[in-house]
PDB file of N, CA and C in Angstrom:
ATOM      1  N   UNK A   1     152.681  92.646  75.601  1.00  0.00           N
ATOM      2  CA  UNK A   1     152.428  94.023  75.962  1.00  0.00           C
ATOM      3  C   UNK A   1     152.838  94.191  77.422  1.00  0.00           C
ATOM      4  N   UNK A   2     153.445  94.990  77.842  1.00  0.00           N
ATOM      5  CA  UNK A   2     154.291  95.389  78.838  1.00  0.00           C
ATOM      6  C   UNK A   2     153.423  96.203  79.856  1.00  0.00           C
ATOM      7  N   UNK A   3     152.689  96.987  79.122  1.00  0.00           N
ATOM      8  CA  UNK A   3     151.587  97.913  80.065  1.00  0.00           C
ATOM      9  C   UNK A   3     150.363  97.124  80.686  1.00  0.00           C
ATOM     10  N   UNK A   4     150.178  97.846  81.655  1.00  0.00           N
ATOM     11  CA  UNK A   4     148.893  96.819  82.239  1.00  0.00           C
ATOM     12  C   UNK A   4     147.551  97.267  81.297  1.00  0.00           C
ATOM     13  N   UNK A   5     146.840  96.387  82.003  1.00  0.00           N
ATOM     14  CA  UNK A   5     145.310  96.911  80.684  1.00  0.00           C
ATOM     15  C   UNK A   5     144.946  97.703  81.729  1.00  0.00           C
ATOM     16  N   UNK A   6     144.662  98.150  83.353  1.00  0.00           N
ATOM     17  CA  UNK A   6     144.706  99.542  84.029  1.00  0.00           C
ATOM     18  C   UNK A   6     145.393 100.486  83.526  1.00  0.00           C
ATOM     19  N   UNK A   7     146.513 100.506  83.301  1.00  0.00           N
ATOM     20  CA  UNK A   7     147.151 101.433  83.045  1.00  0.00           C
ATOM     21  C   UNK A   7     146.655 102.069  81.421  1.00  0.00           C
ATOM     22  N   UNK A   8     146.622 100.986  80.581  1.00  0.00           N
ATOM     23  CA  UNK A   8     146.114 101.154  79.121  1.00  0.00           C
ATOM     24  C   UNK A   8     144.167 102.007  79.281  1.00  0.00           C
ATOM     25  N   UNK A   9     143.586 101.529  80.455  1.00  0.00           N
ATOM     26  CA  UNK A   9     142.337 102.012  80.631  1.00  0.00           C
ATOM     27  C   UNK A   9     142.319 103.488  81.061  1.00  0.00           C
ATOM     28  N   UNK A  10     143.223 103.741  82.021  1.00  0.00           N
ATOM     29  CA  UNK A  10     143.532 105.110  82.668  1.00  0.00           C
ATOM     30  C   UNK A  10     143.741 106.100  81.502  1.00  0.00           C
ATOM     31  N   UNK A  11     145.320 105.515  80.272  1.00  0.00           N
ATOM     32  CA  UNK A  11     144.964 106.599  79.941  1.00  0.00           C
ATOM     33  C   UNK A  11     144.287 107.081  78.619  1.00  0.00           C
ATOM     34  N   UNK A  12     143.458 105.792  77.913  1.00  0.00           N
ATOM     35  CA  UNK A  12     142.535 105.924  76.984  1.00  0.00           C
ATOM     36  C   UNK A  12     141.133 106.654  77.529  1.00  0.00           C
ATOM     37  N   UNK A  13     140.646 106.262  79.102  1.00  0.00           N
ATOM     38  CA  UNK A  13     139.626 107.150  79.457  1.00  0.00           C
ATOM     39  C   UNK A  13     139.706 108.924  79.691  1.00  0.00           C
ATOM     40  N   UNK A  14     140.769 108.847  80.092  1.00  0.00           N
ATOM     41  CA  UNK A  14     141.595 110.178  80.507  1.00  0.00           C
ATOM     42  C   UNK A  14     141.625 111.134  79.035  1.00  0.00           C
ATOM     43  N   UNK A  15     141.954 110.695  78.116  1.00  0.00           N
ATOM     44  CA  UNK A  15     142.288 111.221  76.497  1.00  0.00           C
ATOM     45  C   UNK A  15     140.578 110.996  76.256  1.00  0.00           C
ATOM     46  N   UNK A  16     139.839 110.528  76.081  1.00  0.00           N
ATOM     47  CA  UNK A  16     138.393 110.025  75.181  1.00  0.00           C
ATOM     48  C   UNK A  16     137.598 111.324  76.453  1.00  0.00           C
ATOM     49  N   UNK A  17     138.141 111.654  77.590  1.00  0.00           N
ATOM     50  CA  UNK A  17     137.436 112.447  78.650  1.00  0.00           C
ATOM     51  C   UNK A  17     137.410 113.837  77.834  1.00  0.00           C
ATOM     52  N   UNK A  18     139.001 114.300  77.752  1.00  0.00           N
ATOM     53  CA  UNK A  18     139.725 115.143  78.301  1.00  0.00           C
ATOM     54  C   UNK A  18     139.900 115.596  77.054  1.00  0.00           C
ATOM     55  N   UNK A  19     139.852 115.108  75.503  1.00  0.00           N
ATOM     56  CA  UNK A  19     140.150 114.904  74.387  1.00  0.00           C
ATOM     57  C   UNK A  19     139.704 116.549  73.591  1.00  0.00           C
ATOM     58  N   UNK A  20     138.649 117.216  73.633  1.00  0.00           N
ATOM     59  CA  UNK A  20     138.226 118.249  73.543  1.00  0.00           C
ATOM     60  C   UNK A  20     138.742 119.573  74.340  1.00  0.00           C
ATOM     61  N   UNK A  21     138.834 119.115  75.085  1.00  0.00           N
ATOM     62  CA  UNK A  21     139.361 120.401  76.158  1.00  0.00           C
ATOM     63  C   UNK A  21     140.821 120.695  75.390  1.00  0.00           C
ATOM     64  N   UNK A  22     141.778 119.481  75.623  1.00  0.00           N
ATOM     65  CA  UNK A  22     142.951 119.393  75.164  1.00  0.00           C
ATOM     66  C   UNK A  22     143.209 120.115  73.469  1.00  0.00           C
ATOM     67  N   UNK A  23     142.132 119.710  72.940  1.00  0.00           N
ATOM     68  CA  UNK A  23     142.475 119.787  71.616  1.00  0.00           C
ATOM     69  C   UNK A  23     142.504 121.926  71.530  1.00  0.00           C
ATOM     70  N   UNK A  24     141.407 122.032  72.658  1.00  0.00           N
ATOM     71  CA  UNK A  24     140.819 123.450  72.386  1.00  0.00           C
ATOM     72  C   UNK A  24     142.462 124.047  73.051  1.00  0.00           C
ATOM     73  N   UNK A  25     142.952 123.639  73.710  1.00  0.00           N
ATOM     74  CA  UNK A  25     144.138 124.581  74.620  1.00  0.00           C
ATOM     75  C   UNK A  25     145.517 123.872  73.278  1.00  0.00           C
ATOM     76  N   UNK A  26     145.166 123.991  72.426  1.00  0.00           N
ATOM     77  CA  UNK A  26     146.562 123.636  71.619  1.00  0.00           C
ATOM     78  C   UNK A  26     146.650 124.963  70.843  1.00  0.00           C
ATOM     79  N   UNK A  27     147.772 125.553  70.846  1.00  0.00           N
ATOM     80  CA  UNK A  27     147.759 126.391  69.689  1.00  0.00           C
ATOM     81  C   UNK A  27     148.622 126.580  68.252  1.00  0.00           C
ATOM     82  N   UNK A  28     149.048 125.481  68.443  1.00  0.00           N
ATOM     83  CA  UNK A  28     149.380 124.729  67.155  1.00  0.00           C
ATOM     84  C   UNK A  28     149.280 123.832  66.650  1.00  0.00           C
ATOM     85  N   UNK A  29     149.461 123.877  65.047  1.00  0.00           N
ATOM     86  CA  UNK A  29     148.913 122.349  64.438  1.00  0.00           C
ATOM     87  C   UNK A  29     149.799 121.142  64.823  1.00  0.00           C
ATOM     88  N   UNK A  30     151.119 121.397  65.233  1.00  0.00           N
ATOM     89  CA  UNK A  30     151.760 120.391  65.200  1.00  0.00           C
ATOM     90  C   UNK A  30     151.590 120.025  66.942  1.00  0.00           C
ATOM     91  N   UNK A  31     150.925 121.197  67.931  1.00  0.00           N
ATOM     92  CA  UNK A  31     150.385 120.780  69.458  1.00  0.00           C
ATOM     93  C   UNK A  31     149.133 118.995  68.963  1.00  0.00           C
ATOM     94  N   UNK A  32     148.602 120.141  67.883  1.00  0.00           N
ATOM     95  CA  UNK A  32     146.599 119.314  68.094  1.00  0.00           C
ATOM     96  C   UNK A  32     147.501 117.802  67.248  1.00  0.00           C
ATOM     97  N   UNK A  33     148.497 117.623  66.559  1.00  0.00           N
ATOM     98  CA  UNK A  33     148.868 116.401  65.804  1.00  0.00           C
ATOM     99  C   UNK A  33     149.109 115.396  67.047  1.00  0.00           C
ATOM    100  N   UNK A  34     150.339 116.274  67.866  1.00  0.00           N
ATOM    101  CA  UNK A  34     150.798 115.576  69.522  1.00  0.00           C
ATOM    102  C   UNK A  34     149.285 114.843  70.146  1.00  0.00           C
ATOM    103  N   UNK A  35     148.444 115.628  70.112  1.00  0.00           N
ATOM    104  CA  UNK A  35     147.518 115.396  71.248  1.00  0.00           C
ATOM    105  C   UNK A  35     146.387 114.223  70.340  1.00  0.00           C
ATOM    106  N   UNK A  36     146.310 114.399  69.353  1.00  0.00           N
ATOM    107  CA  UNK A  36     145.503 113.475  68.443  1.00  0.00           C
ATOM    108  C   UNK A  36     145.871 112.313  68.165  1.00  0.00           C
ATOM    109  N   UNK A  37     147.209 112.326  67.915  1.00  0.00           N
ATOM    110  CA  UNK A  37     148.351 110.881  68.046  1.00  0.00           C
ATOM    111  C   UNK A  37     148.301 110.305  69.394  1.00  0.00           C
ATOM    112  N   UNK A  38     148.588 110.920  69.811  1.00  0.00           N
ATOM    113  CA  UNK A  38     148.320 110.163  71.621  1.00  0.00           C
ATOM    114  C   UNK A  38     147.015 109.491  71.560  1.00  0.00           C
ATOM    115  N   UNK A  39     145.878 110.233  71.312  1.00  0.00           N
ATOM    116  CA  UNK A  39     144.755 109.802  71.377  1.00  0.00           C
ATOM    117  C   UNK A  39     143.974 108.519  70.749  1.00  0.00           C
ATOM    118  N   UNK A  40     144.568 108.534  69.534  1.00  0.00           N
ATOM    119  CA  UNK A  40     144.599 107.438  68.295  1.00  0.00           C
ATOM    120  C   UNK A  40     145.059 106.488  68.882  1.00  0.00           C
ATOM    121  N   UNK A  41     146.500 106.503  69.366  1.00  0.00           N
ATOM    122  CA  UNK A  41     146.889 105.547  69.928  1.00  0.00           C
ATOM    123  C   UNK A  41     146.763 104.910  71.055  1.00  0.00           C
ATOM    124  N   UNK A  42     146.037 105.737  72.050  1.00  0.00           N
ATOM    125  CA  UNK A  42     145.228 105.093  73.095  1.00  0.00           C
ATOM    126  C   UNK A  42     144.345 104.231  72.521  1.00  0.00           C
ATOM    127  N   UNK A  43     143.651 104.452  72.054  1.00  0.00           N
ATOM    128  CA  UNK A  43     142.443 103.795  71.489  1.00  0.00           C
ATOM    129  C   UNK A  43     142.723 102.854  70.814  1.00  0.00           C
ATOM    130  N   UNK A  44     143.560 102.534  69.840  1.00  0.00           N
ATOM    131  CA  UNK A  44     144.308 101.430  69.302  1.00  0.00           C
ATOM    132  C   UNK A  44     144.698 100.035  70.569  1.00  0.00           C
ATOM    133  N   UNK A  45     145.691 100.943  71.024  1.00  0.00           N
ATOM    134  CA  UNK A  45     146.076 100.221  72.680  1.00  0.00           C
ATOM    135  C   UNK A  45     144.996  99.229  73.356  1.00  0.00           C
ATOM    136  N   UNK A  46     143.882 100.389  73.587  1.00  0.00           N
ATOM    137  CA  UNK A  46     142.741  99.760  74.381  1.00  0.00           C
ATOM    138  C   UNK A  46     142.403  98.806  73.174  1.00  0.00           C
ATOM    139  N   UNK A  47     141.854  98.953  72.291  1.00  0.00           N
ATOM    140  CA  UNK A  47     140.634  97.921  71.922  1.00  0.00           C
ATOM    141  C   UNK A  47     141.814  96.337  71.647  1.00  0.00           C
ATOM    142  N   UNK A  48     143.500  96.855  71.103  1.00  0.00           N
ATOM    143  CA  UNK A  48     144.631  95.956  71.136  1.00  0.00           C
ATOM    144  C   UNK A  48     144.157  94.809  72.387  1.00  0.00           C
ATOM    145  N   UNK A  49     144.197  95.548  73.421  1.00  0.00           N
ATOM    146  CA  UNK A  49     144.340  95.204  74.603  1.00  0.00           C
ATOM    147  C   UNK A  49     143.101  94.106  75.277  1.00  0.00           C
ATOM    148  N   UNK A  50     141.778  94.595  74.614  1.00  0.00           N
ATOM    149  CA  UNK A  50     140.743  93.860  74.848  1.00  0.00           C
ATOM    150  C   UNK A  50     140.574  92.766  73.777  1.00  0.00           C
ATOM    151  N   UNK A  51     140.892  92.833  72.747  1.00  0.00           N
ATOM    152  CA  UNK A  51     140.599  92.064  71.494  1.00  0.00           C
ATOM    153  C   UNK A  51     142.200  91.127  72.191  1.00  0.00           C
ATOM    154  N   UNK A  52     142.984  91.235  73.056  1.00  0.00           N
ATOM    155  CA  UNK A  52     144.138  89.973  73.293  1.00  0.00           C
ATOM    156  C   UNK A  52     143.522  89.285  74.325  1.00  0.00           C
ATOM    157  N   UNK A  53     142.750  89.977  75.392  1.00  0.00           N
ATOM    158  CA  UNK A  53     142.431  89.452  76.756  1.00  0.00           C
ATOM    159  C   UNK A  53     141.073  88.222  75.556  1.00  0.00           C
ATOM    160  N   UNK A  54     140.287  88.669  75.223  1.00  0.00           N
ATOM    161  CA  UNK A  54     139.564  87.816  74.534  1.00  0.00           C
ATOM    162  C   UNK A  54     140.055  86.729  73.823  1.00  0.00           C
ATOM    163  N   UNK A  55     140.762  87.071  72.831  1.00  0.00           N
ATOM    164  CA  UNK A  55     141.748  85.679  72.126  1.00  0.00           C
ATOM    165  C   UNK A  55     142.117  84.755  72.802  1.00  0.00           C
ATOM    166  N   UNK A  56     142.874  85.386  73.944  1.00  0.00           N
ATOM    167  CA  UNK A  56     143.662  84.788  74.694  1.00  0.00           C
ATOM    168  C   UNK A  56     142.893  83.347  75.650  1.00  0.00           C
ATOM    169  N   UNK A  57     141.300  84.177  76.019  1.00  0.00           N
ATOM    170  CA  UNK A  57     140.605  83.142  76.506  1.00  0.00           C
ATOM    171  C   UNK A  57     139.448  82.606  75.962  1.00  0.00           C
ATOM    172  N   UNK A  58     139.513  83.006  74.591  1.00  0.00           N
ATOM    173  CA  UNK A  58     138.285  82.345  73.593  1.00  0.00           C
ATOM    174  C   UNK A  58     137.615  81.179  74.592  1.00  0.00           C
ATOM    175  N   UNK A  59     138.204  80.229  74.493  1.00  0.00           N
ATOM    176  CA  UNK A  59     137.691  78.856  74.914  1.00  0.00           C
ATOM    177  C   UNK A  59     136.643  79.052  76.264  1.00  0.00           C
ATOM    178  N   UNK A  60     137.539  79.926  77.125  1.00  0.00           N
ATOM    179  CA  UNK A  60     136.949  80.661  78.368  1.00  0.00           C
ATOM    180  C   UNK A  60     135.667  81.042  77.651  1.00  0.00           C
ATOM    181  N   UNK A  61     135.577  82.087  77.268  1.00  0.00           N
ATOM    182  CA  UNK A  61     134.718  82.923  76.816  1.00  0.00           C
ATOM    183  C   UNK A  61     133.229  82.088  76.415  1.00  0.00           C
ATOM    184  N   UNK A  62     133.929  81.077  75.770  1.00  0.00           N
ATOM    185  CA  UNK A  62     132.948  80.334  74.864  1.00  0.00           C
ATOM    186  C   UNK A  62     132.068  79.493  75.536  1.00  0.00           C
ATOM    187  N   UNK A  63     132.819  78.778  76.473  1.00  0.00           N
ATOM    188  CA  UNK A  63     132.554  78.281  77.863  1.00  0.00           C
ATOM    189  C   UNK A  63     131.107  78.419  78.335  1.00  0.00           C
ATOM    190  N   UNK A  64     132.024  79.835  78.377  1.00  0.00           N
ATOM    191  CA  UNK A  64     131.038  80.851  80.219  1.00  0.00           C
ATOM    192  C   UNK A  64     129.444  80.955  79.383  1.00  0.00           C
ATOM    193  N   UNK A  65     129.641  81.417  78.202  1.00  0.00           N
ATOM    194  CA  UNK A  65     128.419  81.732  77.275  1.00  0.00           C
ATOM    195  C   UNK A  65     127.334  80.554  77.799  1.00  0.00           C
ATOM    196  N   UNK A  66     128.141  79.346  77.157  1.00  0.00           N
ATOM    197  CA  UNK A  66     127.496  78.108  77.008  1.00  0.00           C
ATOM    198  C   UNK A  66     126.929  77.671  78.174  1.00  0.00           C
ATOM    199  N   UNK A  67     127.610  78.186  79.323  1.00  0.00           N
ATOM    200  CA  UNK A  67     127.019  77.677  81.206  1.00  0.00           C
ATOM    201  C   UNK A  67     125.829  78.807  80.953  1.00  0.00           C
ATOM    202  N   UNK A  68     126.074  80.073  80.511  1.00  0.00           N
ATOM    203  CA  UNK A  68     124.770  81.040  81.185  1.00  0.00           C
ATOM    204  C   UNK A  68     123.713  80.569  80.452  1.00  0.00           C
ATOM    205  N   UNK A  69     124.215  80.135  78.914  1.00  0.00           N
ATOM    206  CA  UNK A  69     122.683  79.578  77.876  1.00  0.00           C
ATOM    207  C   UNK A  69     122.310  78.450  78.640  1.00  0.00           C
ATOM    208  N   UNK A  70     122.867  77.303  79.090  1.00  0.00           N
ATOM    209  CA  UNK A  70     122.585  76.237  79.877  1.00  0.00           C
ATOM    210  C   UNK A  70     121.635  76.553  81.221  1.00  0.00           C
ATOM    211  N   UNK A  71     122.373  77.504  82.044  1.00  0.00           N
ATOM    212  CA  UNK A  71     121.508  77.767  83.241  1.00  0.00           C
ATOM    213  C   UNK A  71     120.261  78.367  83.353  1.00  0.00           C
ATOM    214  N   UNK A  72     120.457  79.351  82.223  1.00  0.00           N
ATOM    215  CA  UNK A  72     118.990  80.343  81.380  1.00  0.00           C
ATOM    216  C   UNK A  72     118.068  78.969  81.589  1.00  0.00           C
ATOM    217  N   UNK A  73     118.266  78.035  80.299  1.00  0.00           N
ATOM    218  CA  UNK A  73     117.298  77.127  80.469  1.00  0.00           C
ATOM    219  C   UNK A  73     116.727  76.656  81.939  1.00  0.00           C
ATOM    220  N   UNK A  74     117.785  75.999  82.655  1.00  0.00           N
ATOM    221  CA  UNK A  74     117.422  75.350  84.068  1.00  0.00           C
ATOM    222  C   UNK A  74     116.943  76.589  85.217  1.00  0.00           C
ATOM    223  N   UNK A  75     117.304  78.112  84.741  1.00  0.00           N
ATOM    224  CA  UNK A  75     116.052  78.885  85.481  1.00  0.00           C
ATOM    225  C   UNK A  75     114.672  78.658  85.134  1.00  0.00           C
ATOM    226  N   UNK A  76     114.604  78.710  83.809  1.00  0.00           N
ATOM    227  CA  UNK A  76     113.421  79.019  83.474  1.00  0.00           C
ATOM    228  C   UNK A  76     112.608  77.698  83.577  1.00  0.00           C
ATOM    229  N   UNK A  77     112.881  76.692  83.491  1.00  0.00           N
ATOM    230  CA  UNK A  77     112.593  75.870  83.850  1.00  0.00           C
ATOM    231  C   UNK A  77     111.863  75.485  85.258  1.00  0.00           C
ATOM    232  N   UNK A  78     112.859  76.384  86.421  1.00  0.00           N
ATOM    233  CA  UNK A  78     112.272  76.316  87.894  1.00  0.00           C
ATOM    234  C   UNK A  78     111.006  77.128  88.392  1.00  0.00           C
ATOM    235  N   UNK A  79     111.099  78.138  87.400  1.00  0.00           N
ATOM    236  CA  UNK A  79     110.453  79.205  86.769  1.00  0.00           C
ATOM    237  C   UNK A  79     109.016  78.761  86.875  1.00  0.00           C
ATOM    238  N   UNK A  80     109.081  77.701  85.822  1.00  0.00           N
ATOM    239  CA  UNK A  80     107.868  77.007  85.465  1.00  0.00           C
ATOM    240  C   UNK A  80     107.506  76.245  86.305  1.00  0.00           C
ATOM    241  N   UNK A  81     107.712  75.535  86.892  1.00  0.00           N
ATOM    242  CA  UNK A  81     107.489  74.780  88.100  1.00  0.00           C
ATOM    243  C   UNK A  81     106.939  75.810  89.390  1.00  0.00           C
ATOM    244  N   UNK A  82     108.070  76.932  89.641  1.00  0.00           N
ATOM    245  CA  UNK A  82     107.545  77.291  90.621  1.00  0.00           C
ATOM    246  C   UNK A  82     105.903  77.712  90.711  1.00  0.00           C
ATOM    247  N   UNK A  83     105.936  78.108  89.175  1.00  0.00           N
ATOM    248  CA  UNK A  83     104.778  78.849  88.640  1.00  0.00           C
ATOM    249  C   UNK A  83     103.533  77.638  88.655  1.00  0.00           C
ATOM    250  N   UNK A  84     103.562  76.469  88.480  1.00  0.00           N
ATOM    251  CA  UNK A  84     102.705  75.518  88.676  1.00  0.00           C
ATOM    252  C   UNK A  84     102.554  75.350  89.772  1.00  0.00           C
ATOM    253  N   UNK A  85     103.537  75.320  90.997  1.00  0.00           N
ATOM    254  CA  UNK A  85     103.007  75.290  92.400  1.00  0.00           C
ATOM    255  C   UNK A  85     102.432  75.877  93.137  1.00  0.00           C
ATOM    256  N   UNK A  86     102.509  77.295  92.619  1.00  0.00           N
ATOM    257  CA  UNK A  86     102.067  78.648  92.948  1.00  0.00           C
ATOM    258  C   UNK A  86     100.396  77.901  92.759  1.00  0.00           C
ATOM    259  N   UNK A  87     100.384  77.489  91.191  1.00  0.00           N
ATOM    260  CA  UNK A  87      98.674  77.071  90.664  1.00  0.00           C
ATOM    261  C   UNK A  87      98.305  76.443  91.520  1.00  0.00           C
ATOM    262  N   UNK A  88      98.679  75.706  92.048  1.00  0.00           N
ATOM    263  CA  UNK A  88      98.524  74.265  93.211  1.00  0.00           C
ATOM    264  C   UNK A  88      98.223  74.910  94.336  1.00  0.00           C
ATOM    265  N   UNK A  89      98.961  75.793  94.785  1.00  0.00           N
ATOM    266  CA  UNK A  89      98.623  75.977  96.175  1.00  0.00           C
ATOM    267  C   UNK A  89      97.755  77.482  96.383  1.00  0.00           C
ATOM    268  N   UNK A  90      97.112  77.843  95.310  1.00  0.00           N
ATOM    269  CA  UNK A  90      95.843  78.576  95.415  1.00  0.00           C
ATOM    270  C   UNK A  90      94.842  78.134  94.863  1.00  0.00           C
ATOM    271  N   UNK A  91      94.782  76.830  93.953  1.00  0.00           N
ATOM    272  CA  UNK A  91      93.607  75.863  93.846  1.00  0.00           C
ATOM    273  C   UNK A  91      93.368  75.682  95.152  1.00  0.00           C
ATOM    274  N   UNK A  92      94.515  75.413  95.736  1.00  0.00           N
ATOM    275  CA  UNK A  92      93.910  74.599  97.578  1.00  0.00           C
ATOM    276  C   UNK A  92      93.717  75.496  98.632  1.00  0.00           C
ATOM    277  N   UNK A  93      94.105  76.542  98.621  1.00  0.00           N
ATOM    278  CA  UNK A  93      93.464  77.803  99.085  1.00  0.00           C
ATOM    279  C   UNK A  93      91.888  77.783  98.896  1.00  0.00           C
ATOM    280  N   UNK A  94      91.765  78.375  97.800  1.00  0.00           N
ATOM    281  CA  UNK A  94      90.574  78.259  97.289  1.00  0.00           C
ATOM    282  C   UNK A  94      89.651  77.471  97.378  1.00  0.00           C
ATOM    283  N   UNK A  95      90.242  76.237  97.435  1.00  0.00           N
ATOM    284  CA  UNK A  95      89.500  75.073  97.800  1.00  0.00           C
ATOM    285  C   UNK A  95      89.468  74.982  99.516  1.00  0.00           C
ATOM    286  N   UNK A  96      89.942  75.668 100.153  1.00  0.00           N
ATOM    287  CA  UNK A  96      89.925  75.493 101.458  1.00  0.00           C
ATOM    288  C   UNK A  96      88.962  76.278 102.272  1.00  0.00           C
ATOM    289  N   UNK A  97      89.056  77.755 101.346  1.00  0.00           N
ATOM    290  CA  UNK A  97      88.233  78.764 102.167  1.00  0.00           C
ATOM    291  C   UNK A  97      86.460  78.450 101.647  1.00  0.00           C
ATOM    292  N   UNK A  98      86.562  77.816 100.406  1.00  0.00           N
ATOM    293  CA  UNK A  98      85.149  77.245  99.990  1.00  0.00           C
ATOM    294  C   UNK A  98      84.470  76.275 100.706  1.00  0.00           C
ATOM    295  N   UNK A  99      85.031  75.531 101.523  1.00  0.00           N
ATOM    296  CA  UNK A  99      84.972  74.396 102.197  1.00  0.00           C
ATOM    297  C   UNK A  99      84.747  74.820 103.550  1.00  0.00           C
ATOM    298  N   UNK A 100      85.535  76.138 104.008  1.00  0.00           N
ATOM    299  CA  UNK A 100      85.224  76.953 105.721  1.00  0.00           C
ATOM    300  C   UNK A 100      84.128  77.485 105.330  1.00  0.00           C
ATOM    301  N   UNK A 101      84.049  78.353 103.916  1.00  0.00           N
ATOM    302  CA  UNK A 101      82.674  78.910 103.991  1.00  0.00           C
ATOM    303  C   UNK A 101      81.235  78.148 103.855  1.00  0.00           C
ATOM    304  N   UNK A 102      81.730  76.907 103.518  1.00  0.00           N
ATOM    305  CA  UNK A 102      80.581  75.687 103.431  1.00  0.00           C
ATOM    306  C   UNK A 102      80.045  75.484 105.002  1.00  0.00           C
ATOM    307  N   UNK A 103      81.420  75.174 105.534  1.00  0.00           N
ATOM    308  CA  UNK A 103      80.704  74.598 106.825  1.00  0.00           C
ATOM    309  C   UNK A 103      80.575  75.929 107.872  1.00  0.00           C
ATOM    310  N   UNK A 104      80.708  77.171 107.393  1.00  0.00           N
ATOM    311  CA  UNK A 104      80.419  77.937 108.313  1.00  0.00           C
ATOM    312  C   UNK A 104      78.405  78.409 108.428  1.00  0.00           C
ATOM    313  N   UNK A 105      78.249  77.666 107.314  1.00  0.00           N
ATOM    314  CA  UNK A 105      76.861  78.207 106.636  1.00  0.00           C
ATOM    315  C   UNK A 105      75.920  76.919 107.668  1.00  0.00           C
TER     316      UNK A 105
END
């Protein structure tokens, strides 16, 4: 494909925008066929265009998935930890101000 996928984005958003207006300022059937064909075929173009960028880097794709499911885990994981230290260090809080209020008595 020769066109850029910008260029393929510009003018599938532009037509999917603009698509109604256009259709309303046609005053013939063979105008609204022009403007509907264009449109069809934007849209063809685009999803062409995204369904190649994908193929193209499946493996990529499949990859990247597999690092974010991987890292998901090792957040949540720190997650948990942090969340136990958090427990830890207001047991000892707690345990600290019980201990000032002991010996303040």
């Amino acid at each position: 494909m020769s066109e850029s996928l910008e260029a393929i984005d510009e003018r599938y958003f532009y037509l999917k925008l603009h698509y109604n207006e256009m259709m309303g300022k046609c005053q013939t059937a063979a105008q609204e066929e022009v403007v509907d064909t264009q449109f069809t075929k934007s849209v063809k173009d685009h999803d062409d265009a995204l369904n190649k960028i994908f193929k193209e880097n499946a493996a990529a794709v499949v990859q990247l998935r597999n690092d974010l499911i991987a890292n998901t885990g090792a957040l949540k994981q720190q997650m948990e930890n942090d969340n136990q230290i958090v427990t830890i260090l207001n047991t000892l809080t707690a345990g600290g101000e019980l201990a000032k209020d002991l010996l303040d008595t």
